[in-house]
Protein backbone atom coordinates (compact mmCIF):
# COMPACT_ATOMS: atom_id res chain seq x y z
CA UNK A 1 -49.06 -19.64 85.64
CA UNK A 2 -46.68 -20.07 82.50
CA UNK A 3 -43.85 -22.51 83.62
CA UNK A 4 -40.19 -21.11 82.65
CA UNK A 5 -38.40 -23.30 84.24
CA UNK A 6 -34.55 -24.03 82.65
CA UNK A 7 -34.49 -26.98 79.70
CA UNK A 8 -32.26 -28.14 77.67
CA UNK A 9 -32.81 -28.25 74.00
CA UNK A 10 -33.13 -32.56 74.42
CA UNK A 11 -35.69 -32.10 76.89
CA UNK A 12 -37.11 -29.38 75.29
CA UNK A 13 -37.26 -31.68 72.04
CA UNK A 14 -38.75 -34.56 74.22
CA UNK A 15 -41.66 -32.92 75.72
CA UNK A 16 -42.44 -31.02 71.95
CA UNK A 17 -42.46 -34.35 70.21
CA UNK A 18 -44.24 -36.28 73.13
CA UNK A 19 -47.18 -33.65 72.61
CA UNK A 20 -45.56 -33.09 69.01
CA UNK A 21 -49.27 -34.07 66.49
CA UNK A 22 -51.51 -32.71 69.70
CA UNK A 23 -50.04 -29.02 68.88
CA UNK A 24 -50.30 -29.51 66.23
CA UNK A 25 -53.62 -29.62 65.80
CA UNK A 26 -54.30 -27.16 67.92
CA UNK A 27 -51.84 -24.58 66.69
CA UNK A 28 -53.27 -24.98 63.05
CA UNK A 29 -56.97 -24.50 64.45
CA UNK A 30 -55.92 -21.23 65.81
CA UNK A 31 -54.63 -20.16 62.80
CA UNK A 32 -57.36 -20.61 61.04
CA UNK A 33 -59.14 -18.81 63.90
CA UNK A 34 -57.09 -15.78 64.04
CA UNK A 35 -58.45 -15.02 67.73
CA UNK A 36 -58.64 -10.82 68.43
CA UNK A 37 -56.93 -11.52 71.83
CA UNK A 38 -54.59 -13.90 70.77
CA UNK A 39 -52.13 -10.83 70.30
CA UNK A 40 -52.94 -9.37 74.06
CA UNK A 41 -52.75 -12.87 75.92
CA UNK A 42 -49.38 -14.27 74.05
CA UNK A 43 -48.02 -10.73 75.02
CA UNK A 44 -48.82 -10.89 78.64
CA UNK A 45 -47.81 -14.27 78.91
CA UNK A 46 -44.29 -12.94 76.89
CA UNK A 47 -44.07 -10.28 79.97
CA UNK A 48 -44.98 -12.56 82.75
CA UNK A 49 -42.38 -15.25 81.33
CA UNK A 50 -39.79 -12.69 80.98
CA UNK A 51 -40.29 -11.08 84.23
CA UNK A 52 -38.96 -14.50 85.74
CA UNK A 53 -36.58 -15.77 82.86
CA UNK A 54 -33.11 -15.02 82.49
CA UNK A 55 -31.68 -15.66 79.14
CA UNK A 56 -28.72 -15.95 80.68
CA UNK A 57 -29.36 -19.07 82.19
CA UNK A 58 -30.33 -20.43 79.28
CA UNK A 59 -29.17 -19.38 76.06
CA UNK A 60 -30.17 -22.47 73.98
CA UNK A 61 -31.19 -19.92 71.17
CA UNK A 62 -27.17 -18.95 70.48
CA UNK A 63 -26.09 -22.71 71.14
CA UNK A 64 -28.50 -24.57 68.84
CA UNK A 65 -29.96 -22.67 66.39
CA UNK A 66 -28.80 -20.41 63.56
CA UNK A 67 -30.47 -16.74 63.21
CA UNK A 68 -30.83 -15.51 59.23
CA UNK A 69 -28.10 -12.76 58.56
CA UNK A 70 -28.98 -9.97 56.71
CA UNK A 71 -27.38 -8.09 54.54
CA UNK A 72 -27.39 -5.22 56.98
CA UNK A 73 -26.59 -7.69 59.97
CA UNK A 74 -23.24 -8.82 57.98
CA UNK A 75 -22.25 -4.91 57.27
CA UNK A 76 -23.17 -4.25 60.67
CA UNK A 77 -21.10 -7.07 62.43
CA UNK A 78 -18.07 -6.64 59.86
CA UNK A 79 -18.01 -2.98 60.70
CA UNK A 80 -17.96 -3.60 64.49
CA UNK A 81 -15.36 -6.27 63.92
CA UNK A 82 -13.26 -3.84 61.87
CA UNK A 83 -13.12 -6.41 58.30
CA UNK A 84 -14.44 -6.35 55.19
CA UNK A 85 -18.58 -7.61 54.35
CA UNK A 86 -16.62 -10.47 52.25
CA UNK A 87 -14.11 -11.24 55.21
CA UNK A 88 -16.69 -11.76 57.89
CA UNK A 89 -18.86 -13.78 55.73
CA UNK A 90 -15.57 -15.69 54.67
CA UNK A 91 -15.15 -16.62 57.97
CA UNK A 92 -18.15 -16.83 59.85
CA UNK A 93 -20.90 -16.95 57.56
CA UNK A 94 -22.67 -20.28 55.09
CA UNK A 95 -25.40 -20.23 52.77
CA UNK A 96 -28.43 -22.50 53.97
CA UNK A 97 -31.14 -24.39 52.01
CA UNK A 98 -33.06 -21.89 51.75
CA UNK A 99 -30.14 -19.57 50.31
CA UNK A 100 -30.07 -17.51 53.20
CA UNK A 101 -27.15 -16.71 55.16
CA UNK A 102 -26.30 -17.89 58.63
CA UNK A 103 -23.34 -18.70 60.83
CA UNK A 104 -20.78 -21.47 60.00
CA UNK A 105 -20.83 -23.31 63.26
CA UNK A 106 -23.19 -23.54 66.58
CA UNK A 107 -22.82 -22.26 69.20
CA UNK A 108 -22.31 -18.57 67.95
CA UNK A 109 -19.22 -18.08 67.51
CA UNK A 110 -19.97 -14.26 69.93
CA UNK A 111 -21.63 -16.43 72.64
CA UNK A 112 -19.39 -15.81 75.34
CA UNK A 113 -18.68 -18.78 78.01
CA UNK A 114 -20.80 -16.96 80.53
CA UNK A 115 -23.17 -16.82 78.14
CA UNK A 116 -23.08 -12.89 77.01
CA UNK A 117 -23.38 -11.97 73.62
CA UNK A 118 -19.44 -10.27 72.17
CA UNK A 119 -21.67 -8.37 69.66
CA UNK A 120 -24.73 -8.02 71.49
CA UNK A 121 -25.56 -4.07 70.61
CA UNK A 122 -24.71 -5.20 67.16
CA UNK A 123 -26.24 -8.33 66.93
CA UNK A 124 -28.20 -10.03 64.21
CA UNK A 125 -32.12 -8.54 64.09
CA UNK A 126 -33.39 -12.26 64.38
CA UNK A 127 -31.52 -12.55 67.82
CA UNK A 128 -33.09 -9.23 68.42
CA UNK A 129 -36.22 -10.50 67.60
CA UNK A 130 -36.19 -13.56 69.36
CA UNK A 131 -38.33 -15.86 70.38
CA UNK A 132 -40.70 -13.63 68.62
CA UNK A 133 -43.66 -14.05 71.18
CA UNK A 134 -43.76 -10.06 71.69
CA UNK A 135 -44.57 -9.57 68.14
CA UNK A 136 -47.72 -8.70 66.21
CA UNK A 137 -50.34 -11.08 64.25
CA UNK A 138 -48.82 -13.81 66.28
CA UNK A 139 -51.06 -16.08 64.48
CA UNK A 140 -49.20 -15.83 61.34
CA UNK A 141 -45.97 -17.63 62.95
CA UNK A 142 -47.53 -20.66 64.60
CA UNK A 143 -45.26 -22.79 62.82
CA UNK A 144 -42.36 -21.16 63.60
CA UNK A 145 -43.79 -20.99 67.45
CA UNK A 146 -43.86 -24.62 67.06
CA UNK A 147 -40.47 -25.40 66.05
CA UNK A 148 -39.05 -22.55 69.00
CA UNK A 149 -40.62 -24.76 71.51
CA UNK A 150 -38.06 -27.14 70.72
CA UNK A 151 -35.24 -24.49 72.01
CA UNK A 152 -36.90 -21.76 74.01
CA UNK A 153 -38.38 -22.94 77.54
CA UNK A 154 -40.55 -19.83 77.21
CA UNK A 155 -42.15 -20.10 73.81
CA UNK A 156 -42.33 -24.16 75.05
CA UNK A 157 -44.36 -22.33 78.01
CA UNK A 158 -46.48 -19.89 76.38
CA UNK A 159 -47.85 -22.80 73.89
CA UNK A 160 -48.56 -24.98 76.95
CA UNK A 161 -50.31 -21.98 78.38
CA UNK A 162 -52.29 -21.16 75.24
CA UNK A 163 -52.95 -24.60 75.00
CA UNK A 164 -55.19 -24.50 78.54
CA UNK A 165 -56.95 -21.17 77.36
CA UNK A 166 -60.83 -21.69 75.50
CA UNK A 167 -60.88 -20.85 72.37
């Protein structure tokens, strides 16, 4: 039974570097694996997490961590928000290290104190996306898995969980 119990992104970052060179290991064996089922057990472990988690409770995603904005994202959000491409990127919007863009400041600036998203029919496709444990090939973002178990409590569970399974 996957555990989804609530976290916060310090414990979540204790327990992932406590067991931090163990998954390592593990992950980058099943990588190299590429496991058939791997696709059909992560997604039933997604449902059975999600079936009992409330992002709502949680929402460590919008307060820690900043989602890549598209180009369509930006017109998308600007158009919602009734300003220019240039004015919402002017004032909500940096380019990372990687040259990509993402959001000045964390938390969101749309996460609402209740945690609800302001812009949440409109928001960004890698909040849409996330914590990306629904998706195909699974096996191709281990590393990214990795790092989301430092933020999500689910992803943090489903790795734990895969971690028990014989491979």
């Amino acid at each position: 039974m996957i555990d989804t119990t609530y976290k916060t992104p310090g414990e979540l970052k204790a327990l992932t570097g406590k067991n931090r060179a163990e998954t390592a290991s593990f992950l980058k064996k099943l990588r190299k694996k590429k496991p058939k089922q791997l696709d059909s057990i992560v997604h039933r472990l997604h449902r059975e997490a999600f079936e009992k988690f409330d992002c709502l409770n949680c929402a460590n995603c919008c307060k820690t961590i900043g989602p890549r904005l598209t180009d369509k994202d930006i017109e998308r959000l600007a158009k919602h928000l009734k300003v220019k491409p240039s004015g919402f990127i002017r004032q909500y919007v940096k380019v990372d290290e990687d040259n990509d863009y993402i959001f000045k400041e964390h938390p969101c600036p749309f996460l609402l104190p209740d945690n609800y998203c302001m812009v949440y029919e409109q928001r960004p496709k890698a909040c849409r996306e996330y914590p990306h444990t629904d998706r195909k090939r699974f096996y191709q973002i281990l590393n990214l898995s990795h790092k989301n178990c430092e933020t999500c409590p689910v992803v943090f569970g489903i790795v734990e969980e895969l971690k028990k399974q014989r491979w």
